[in-house]
Protein backbone atom coordinates (compact mmCIF):
# COMPACT_ATOMS: atom_id res chain seq x y z
CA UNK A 1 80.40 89.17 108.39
CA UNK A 2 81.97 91.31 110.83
CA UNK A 3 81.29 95.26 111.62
CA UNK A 4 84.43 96.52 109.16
CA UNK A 5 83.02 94.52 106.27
CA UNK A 6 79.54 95.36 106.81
CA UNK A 7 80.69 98.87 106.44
CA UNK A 8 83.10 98.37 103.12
CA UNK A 9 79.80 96.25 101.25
CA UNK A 10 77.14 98.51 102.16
CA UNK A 11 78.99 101.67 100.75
CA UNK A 12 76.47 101.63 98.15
CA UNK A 13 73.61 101.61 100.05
CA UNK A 14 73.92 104.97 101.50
CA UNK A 15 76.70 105.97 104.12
CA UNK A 16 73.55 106.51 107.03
CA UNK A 17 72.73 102.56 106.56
CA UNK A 18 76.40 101.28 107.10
CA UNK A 19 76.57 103.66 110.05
CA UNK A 20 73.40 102.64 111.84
CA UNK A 21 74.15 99.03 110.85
CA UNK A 22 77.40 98.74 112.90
CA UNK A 23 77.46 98.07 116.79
CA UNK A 24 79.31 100.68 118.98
CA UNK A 25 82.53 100.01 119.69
CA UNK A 26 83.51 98.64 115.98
CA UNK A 27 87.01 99.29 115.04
CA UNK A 28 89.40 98.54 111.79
CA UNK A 29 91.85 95.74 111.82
CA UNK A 30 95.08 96.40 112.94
CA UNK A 31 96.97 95.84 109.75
CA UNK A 32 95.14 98.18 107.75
CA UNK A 33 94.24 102.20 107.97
CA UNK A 34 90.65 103.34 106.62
CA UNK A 35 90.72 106.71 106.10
CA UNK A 36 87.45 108.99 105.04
CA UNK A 37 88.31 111.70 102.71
CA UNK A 38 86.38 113.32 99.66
CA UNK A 39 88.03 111.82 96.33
CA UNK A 40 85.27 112.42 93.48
CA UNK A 41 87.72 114.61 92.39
CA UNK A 42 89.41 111.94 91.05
CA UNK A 43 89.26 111.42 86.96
CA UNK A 44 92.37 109.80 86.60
CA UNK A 45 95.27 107.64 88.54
CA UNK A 46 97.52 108.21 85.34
CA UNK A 47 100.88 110.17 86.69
CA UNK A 48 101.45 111.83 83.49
CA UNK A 49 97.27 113.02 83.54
CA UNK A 50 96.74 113.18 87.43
CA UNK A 51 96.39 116.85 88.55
CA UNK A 52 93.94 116.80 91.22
CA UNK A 53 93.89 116.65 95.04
CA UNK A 54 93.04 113.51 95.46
CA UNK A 55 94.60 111.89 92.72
CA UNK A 56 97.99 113.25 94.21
CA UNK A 57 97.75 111.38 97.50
CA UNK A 58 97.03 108.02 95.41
CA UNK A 59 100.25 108.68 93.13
CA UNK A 60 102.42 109.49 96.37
CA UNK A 61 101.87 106.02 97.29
CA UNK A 62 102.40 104.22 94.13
CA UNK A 63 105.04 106.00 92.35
CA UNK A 64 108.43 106.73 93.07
CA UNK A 65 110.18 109.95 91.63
CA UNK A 66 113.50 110.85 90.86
CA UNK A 67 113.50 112.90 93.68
CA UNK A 68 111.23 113.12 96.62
CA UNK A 69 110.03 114.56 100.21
CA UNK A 70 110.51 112.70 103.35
CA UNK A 71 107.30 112.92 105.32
CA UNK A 72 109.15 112.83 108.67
CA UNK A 73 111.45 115.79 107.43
CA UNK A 74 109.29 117.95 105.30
CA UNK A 75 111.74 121.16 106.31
CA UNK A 76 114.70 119.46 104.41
CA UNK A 77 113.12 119.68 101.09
CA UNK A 78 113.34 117.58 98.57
CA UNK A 79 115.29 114.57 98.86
CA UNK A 80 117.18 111.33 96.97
CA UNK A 81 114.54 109.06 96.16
CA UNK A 82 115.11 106.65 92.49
CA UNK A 83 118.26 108.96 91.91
CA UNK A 84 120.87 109.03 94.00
CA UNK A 85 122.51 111.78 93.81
CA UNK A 86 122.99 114.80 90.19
CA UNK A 87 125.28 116.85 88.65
CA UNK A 88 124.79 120.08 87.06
CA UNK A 89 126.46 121.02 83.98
CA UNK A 90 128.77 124.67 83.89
CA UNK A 91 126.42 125.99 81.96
CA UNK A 92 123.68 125.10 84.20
CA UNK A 93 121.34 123.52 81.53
CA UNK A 94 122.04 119.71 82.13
CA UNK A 95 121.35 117.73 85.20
CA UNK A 96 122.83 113.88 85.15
CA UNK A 97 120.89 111.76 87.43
CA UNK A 98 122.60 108.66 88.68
CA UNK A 99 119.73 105.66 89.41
CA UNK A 100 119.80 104.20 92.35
CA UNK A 101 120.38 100.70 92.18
CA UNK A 102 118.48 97.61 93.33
CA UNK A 103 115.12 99.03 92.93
CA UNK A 104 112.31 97.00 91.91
CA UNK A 105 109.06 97.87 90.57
CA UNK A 106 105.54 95.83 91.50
CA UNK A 107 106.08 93.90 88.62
CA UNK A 108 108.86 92.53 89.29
CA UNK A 109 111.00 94.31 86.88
CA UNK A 110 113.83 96.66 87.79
CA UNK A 111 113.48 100.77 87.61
CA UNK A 112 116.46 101.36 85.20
CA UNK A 113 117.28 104.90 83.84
CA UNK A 114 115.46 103.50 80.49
CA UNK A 115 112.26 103.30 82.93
CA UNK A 116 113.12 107.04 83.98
CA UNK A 117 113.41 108.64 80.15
CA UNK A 118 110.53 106.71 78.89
CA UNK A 119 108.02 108.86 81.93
CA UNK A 120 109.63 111.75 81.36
CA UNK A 121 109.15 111.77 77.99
CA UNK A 122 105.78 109.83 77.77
CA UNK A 123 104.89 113.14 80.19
CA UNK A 124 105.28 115.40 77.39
CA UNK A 125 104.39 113.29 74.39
CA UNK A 126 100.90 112.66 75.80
CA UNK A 127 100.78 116.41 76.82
CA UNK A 128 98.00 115.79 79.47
CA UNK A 129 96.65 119.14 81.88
CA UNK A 130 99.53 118.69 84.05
CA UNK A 131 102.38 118.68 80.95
CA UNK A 132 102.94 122.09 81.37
CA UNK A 133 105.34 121.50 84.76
CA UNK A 134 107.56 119.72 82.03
CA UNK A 135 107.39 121.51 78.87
CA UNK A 136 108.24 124.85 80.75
CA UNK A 137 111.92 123.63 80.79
CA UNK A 138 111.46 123.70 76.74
CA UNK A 139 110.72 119.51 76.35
CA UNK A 140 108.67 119.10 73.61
CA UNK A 141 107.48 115.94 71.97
CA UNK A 142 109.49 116.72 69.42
CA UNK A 143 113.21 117.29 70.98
CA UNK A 144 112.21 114.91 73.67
CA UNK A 145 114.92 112.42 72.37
CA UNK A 146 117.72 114.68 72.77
CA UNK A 147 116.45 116.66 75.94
CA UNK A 148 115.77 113.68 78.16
CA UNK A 149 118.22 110.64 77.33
CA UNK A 150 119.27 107.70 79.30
CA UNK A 151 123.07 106.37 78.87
CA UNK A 152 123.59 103.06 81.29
CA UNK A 153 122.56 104.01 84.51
CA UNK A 154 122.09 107.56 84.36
CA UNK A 155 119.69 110.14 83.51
CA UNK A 156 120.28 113.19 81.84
CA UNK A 157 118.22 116.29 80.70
CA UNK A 158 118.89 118.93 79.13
CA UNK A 159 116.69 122.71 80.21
CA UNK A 160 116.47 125.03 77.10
CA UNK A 161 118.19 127.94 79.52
CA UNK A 162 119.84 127.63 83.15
CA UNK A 163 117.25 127.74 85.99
CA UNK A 164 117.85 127.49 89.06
CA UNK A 165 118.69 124.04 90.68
CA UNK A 166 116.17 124.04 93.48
CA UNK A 167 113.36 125.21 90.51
CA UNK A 168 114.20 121.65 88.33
CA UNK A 169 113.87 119.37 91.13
CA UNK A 170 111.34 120.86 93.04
CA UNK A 171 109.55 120.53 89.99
CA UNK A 172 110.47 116.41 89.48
CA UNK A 173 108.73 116.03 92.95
CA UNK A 174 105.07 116.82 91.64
CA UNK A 175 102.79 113.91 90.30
CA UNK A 176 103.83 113.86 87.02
CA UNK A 177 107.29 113.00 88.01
CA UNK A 178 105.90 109.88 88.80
CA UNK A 179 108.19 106.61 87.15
CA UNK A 180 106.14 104.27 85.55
CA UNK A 181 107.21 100.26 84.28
CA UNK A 182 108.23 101.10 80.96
CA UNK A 183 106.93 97.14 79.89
CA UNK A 184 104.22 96.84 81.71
CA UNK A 185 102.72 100.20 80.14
CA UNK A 186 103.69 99.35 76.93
CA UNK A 187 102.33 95.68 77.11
CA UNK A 188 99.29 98.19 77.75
CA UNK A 189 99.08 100.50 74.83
CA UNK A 190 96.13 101.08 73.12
CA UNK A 191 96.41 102.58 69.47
CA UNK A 192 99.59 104.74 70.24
CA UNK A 193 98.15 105.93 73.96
CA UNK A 194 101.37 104.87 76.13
CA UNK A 195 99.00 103.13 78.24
CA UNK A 196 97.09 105.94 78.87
CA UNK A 197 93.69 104.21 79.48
CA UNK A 198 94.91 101.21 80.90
CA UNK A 199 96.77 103.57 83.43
CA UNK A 200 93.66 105.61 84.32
CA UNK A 201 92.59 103.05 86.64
CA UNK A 202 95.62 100.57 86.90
CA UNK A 203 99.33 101.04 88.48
CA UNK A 204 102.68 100.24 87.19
CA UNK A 205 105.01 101.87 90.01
CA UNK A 206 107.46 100.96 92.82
CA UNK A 207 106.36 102.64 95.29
CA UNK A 208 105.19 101.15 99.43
CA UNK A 209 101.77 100.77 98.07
CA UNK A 210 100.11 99.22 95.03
CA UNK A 211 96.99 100.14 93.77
CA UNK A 212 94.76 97.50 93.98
CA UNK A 213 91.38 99.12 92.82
CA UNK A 214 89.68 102.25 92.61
CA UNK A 215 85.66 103.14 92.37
CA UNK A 216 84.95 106.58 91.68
CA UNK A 217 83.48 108.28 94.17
CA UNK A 218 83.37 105.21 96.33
CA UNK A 219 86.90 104.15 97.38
CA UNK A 220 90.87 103.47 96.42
CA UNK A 221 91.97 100.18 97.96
CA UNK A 222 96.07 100.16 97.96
CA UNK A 223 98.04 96.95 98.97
CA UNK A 224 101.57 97.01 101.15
CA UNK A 225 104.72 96.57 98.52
CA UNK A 226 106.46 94.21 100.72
CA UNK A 227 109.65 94.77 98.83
CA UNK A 228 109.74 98.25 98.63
CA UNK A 229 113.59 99.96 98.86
CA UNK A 230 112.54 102.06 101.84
CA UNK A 231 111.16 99.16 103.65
CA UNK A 232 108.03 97.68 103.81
CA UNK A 233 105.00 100.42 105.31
CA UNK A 234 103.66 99.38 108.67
CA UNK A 235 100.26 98.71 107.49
CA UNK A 236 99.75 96.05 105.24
CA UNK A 237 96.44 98.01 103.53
CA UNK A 238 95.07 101.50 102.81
CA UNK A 239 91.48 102.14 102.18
CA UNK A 240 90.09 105.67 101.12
CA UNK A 241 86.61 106.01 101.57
CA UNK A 242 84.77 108.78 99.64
CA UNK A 243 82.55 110.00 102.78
CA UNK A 244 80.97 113.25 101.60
CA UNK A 245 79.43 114.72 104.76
CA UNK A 246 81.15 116.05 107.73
CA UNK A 247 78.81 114.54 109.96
CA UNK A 248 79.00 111.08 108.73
CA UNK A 249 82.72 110.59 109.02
CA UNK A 250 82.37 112.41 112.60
CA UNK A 251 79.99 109.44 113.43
CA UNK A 252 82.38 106.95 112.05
CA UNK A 253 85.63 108.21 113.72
CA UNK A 254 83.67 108.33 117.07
CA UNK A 255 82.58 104.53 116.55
CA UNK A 256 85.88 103.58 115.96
CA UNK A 257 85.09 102.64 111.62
CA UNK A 258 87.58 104.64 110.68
CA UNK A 259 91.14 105.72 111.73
CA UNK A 260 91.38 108.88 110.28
CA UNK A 261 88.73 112.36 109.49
CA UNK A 262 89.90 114.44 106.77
CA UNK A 263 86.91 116.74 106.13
CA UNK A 264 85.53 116.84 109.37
CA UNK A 265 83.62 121.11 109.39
CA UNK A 266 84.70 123.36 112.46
CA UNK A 267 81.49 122.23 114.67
CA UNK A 268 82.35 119.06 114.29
CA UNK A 269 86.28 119.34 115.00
CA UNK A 270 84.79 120.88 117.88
CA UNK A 271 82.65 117.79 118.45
CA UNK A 272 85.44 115.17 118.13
CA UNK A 273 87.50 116.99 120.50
CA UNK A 274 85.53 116.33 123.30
CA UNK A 275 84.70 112.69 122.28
CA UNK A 276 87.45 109.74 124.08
CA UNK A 277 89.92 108.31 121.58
CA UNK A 278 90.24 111.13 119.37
CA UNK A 279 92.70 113.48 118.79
CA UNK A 280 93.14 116.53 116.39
CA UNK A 281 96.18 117.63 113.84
CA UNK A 282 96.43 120.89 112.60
CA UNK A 283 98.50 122.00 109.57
CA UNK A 284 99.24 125.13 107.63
CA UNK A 285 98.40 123.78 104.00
CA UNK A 286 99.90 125.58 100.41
CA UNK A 287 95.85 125.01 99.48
CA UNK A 288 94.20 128.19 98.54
CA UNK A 289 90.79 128.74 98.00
CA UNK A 290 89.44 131.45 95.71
CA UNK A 291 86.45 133.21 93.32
CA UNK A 292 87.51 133.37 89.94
CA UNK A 293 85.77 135.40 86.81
CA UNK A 294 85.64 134.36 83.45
CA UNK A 295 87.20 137.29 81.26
CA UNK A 296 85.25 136.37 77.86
CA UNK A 297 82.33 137.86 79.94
CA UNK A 298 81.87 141.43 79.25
CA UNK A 299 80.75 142.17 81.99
CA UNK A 300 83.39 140.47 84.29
CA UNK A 301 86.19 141.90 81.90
CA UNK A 302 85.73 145.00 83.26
CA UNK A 303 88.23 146.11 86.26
CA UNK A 304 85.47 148.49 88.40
CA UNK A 305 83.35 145.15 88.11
CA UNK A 306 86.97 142.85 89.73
CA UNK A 307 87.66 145.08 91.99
CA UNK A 308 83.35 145.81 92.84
CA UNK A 309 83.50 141.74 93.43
CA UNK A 310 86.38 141.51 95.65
CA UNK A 311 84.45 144.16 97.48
CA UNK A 312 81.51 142.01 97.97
CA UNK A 313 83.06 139.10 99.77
CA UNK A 314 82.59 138.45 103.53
CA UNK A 315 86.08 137.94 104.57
CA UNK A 316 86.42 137.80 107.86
CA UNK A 317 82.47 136.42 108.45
CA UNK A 318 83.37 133.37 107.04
CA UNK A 319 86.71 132.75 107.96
CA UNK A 320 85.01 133.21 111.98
CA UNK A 321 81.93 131.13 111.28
CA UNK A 322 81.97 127.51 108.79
CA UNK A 323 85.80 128.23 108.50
CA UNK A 324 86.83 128.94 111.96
CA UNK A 325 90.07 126.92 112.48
CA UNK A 326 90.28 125.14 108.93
CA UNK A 327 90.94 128.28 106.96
CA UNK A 328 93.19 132.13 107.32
CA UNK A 329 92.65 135.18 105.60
CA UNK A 330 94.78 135.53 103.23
CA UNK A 331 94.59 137.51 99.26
CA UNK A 332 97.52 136.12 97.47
CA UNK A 333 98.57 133.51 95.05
CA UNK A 334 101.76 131.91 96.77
CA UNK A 335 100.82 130.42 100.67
CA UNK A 336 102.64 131.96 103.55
CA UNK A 337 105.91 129.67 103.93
CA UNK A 338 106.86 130.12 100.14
CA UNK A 339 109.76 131.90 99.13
CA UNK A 340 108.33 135.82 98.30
CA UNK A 341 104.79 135.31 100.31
CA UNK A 342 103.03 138.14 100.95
CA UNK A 343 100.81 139.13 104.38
CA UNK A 344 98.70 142.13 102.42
CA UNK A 345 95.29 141.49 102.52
CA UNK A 346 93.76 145.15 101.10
CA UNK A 347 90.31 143.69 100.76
CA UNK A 348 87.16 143.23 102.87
CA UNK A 349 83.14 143.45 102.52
CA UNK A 350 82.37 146.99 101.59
CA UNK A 351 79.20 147.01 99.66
CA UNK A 352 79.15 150.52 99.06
CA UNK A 353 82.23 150.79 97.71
CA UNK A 354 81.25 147.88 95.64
CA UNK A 355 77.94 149.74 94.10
CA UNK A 356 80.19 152.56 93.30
CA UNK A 357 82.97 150.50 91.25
CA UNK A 358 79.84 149.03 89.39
CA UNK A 359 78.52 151.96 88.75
CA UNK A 360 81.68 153.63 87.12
CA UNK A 361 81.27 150.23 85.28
CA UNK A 362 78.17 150.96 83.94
CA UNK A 363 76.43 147.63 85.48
CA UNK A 364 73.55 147.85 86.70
CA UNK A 365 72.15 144.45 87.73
CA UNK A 366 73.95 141.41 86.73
CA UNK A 367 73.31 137.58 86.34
CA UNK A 368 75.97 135.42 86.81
CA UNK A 369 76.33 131.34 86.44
CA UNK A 370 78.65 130.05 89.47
CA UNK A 371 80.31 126.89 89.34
CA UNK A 372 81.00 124.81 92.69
CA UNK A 373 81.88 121.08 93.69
CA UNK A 374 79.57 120.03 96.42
CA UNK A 375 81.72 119.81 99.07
CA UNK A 376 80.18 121.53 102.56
CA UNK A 377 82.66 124.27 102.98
CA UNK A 378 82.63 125.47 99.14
CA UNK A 379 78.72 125.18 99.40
CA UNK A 380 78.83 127.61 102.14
CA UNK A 381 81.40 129.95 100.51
CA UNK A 382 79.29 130.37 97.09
CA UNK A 383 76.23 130.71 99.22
CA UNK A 384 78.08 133.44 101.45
CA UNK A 385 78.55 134.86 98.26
CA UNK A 386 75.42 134.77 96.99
CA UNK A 387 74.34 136.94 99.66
CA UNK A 388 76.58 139.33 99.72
CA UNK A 389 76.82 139.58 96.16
CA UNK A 390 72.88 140.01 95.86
CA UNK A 391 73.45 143.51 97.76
CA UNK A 392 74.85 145.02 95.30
CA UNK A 393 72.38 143.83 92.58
CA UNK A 394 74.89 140.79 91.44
CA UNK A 395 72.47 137.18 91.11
CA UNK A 396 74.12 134.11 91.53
CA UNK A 397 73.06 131.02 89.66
CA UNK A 398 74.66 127.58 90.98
CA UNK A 399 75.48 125.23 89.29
CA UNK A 400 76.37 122.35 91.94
CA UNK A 401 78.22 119.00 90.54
CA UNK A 402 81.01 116.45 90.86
CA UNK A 403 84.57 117.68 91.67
CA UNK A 404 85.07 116.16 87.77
CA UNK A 405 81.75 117.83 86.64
CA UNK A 406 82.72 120.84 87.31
CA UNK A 407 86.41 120.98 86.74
CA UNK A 408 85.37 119.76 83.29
CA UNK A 409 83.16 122.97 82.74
CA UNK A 410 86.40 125.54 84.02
CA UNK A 411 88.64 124.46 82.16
CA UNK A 412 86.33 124.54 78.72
CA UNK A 413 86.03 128.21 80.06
CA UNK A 414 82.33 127.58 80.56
CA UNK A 415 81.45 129.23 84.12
CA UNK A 416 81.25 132.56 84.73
CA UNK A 417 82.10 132.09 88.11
CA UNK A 418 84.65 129.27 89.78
CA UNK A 419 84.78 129.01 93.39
CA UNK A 420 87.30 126.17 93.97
CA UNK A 421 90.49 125.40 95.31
CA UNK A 422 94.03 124.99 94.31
CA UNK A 423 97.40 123.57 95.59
CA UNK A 424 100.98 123.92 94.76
CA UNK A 425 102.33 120.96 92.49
CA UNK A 426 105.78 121.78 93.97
CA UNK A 427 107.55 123.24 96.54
CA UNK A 428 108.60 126.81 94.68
CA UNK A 429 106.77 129.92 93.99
CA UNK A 430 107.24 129.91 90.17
CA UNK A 431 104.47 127.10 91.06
CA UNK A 432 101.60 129.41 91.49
CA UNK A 433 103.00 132.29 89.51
CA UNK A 434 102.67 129.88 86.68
CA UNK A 435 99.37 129.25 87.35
CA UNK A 436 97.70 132.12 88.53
CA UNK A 437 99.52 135.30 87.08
CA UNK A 438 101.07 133.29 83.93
CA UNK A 439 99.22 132.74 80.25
CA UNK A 440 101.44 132.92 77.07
CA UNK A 441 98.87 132.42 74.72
CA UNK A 442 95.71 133.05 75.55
CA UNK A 443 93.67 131.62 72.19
CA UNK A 444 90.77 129.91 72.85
CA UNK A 445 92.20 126.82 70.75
CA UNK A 446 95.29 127.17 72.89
CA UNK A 447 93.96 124.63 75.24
CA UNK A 448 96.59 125.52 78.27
CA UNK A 449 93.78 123.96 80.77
CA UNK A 450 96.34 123.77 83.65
CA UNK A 451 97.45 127.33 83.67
CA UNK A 452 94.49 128.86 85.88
CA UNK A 453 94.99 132.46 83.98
CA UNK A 454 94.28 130.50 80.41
CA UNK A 455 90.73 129.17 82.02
CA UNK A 456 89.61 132.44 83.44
CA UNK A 457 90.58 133.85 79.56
CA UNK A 458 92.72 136.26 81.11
CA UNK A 459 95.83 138.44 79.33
CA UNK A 460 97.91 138.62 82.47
CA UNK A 461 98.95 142.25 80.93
CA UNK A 462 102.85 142.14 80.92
CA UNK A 463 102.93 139.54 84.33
CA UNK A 464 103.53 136.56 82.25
CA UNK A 465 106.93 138.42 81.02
CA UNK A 466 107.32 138.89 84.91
CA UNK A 467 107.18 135.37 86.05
CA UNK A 468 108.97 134.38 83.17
CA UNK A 469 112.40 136.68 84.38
CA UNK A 470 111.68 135.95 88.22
CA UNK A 471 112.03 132.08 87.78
CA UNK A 472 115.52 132.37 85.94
CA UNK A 473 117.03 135.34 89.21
CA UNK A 474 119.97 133.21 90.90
CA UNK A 475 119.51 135.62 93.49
CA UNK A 476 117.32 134.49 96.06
CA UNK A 477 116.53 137.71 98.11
CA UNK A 478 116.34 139.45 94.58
CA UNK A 479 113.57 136.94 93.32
CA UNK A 480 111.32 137.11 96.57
CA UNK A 481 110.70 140.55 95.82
CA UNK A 482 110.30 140.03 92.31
CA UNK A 483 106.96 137.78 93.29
CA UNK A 484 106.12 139.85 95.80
CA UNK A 485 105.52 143.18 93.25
CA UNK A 486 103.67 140.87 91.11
CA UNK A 487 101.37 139.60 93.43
CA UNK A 488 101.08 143.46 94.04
CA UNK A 489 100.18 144.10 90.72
CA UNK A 490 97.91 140.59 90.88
CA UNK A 491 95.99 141.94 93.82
CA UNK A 492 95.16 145.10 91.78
CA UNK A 493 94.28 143.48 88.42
CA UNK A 494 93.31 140.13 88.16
CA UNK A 495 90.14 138.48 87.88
CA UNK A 496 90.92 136.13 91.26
CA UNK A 497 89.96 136.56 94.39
CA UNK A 498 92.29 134.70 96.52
CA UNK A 499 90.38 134.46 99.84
CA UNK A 500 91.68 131.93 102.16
CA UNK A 501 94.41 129.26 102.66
CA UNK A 502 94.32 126.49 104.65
CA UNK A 503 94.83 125.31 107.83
CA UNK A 504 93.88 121.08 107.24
CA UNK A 505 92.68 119.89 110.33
CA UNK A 506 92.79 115.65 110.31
CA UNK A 507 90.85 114.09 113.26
CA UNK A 508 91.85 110.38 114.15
CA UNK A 509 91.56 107.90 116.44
CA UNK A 510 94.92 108.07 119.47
CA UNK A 511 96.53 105.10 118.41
CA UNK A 512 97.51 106.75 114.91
CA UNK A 513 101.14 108.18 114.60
CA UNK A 514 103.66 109.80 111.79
CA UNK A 515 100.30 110.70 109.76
CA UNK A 516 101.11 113.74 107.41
CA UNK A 517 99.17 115.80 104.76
CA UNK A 518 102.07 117.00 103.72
CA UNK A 519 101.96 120.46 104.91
CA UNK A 520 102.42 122.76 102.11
CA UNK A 521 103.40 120.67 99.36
CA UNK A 522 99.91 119.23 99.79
CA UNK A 523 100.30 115.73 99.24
CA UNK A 524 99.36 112.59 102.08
CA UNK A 525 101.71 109.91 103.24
CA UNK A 526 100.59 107.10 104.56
CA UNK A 527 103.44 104.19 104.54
CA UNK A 528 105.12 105.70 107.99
CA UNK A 529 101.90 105.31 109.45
CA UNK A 530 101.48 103.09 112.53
CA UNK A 531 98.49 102.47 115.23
């Protein structure tokens, strides 16, 4: 057995015996890329269910879209991918897709616009966490038959109002845009499901890579589609380790086991940078990370006792200590590059400004559960926290689990306290204003678990009516300053504090080229890839 497969079988012996097992000098065939990267955040590999991190890379692999983002020419937006080109209606309500032709999926069988309406509307039917990117254009599992319709080779779908072009397909580019075999997922189906389970941990898509097999929390192994439109990737396998601590894939990118570093901690950048055969990327990421309070508290309800926590947080200590390098200032919900992004940052640790807040509040001590995935850098955050927090008489509990564990708990509105993180799913701001400053109904039974605003049990207080007339302004200049007085308002109001936004730093060994995260659309490519 040679050094690389010592180090894929003894994954489940503990990452610190595969390392010590290997002899210096141990590198990864040439064919293949190994990449270490934290994907317990992983729960499903289903495009219409999919709406993590992690998840997203997988599905960028696998599944085409009807339209799509270049990796070597991010700045052009999206792009052509299984359509060829659209047409827009007068009215502005109906897009025609014409399918590209000649496209074949892993099966075997050709993507047809048949393939394309039956994943569209499969998206809606099964109304998943991520639905809500669909049914905002009015789809509903109902009207789906007459909103999204295939005639020969074309595509069409019909928006219940006009929105602006660049809105529709930017929002066709996110994971659940994904175009699934329409026979293979039905040869699937499971009691009515559309494949659903079978789909969880199985692929049906034409994209360069096919999933060949995914452990949770251990790995995703994905296999080179040799007949893939684009051409066939440069490396004939991917494997995604799940490597937890910063210091164990620092080891294995210095020994060569692995080609690429994606959550190496600002020491140990530091460390790599001086080691031979390394080098370091930087990108400016859409990824923000934030605090967020759980409004059915009564406590946390309050505004003194929002505005006393946003008081309490060590901004700039953080960002030039564990973050230094991987993460920026910055208080508001849509990343710097995005159409109406804000600079403002009006907050910063001011404990006695916090004590008074609380005390026109009426608190006086307060206990507060605090959920948090245990990944190094949010560990550090919520423990930041907890100190600062703790100086103005606020306790922090932890509760420390699984990406999944504790996803699961925020979005049944069971924490009192999220620290976590959050990406766009598309390239335009109505993406985050959706999200963050956006809940039509905010019922408990509602069960609107991908609208951020609906898990915090918030009443965004007349800024849902906002974001609803800001993505519908033709005017461009006119709608960035629509978001930019709501994130205004947001900054004032909500119960987020948006604290940081990323700066992903990938370390790799020299010989790897064309690797992208995807910059702020926050999504990995890996089929461009050479070494």
């Amino acid at each position: 057995m040679n050094a690389f497969s010592k180090l894929m079988s003894g994954a489940a012996l503990g990452v610190a015996i595969a390392v010590t097992a290997l002899p210096a000098g141990a590198e990864t065939p040439a064919n293949m890329l190994v990449i270490a990267n934290r994907i317990d955040d992983i729960t499903t590999l289903d495009p219409a269910e999919s709406f993590e991190f992690a998840g997203s890379d997988v599905s960028r692999q696998v599944y085409n879209k009807l339209v799509n983002f270049d990796p070597m020419n991010l700045d052009a937006g999206y792009q052509p991918d299984l359509a060829e080109s659209w047409e827009v209606s007068e009215d502005g309500k109906t897009l025609t897709f014409t399918m590209r032709e000649g496209v074949m999926f892993h099966s075997g069988n050709p993507v047809t616009a048949e393939d394309a309406e039956f994943s569209l509307r499969r998206a809606v039917i099964l109304n998943k966490t991520p639905s809500f990117i669909l049914t905002q254009f009015g789809f509903t599992p109902d009207n789906v038959e007459e909103t999204i319709r295939a005639e020969g080779n074309k595509l069409i779908i019909t928006t219940d109002k006009p929105y602006a072009t660049s809105f529709v397909l930017n929002c066709l580019t996110s994971t659940i845009g994904g175009i699934v075999d329409k026979q293979v997922v039905m040869e699937h189906d499971q009691d009515g499901d559309l494949g659903n389970l079978w789909l969880k941990t199985n692929s049906a898509g034409s994209g360069p890579y096919k999933l060949v097999g995914w452990k949770p929390n251990e790995s995703v192994t994905l296999e080179a589609n040799a007949d893939y439109y684009g051409g066939a990737p440069n490396l004939d396998r991917v494997i995604v380790r799940h490597i937890q601590e910063s210091a164990t894939q620092r080891l294995l990118l210095e020994r060569g086991d692995i080609d690429i570093a994606r959550n190496l901690n600002p020491e140990d950048i530091a460390g790599v940078m001086e080691a031979d055969g390394v080098k370091v990327q930087d990108e400016l990421k859409g990824r923000l990370m934030y605090a967020s309070l759980n409004q059915t508290h009564p406590e946390l309800s309050k505004p003194e006792v929002r505005q006393a926590i946003k008081y309490l947080i060590d901004y700039e200590g953080m960002v030039n200590s564990f973050l230094k390098g991987q993460y920026t200032i910055h208080q508001n919900f849509l990343p710097l590059t995005y159409l109406g992004s804000v600079r403002e940052n009006p907050f910063s640790l001011d404990v006695e400004k916090a004590k008074a807040l609380l005390e026109e509040a009426g608190v006086d001590g307060l206990e507060l559960n605090v959920g948090v995935r245990e990944a190094q850098e949010r560990l550090e955050i919520a423990q930041s926290l907890q100190n600062t927090l703790a100086q103005a008489g606020i306790t922090l509990n932890l509760t420390v689990g699984t990406g999944k564990q504790i996803l699961g708990m925020y979005r049944a509105r069971e924490l009192d306290v999220y620290i976590g993180a959050w990406g766009p799913d598309y390239p335009d701001p109505h993406t985050n204003a959706s999200t963050f400053a956006y809940n039509p109904d905010n019922s408990a039974d509602a069960g609107l678990t991908g609208i951020l605003a609906w898990r915090n049990g918030w009443d965004t207080g007349g800024l849902s009516e906002k974001t609803d007339a800001a993505v519908v302004e033709n005017d461009r200049d006119m709608r960035a300053k629509m978001y930019q007085d709501i994130q205004a308002e947001f900054r004032e109001t909500s119960p987020f504090a948006i604290m940081f936004q990323q700066i992903e730093q990938s370390a790799m060994r020299e010989n790897i080229t064309d690797f992208s995260t995807g910059q702020a659309i926050t999504a990995a490519s890996y089929w461009q890839v050479t070494k």
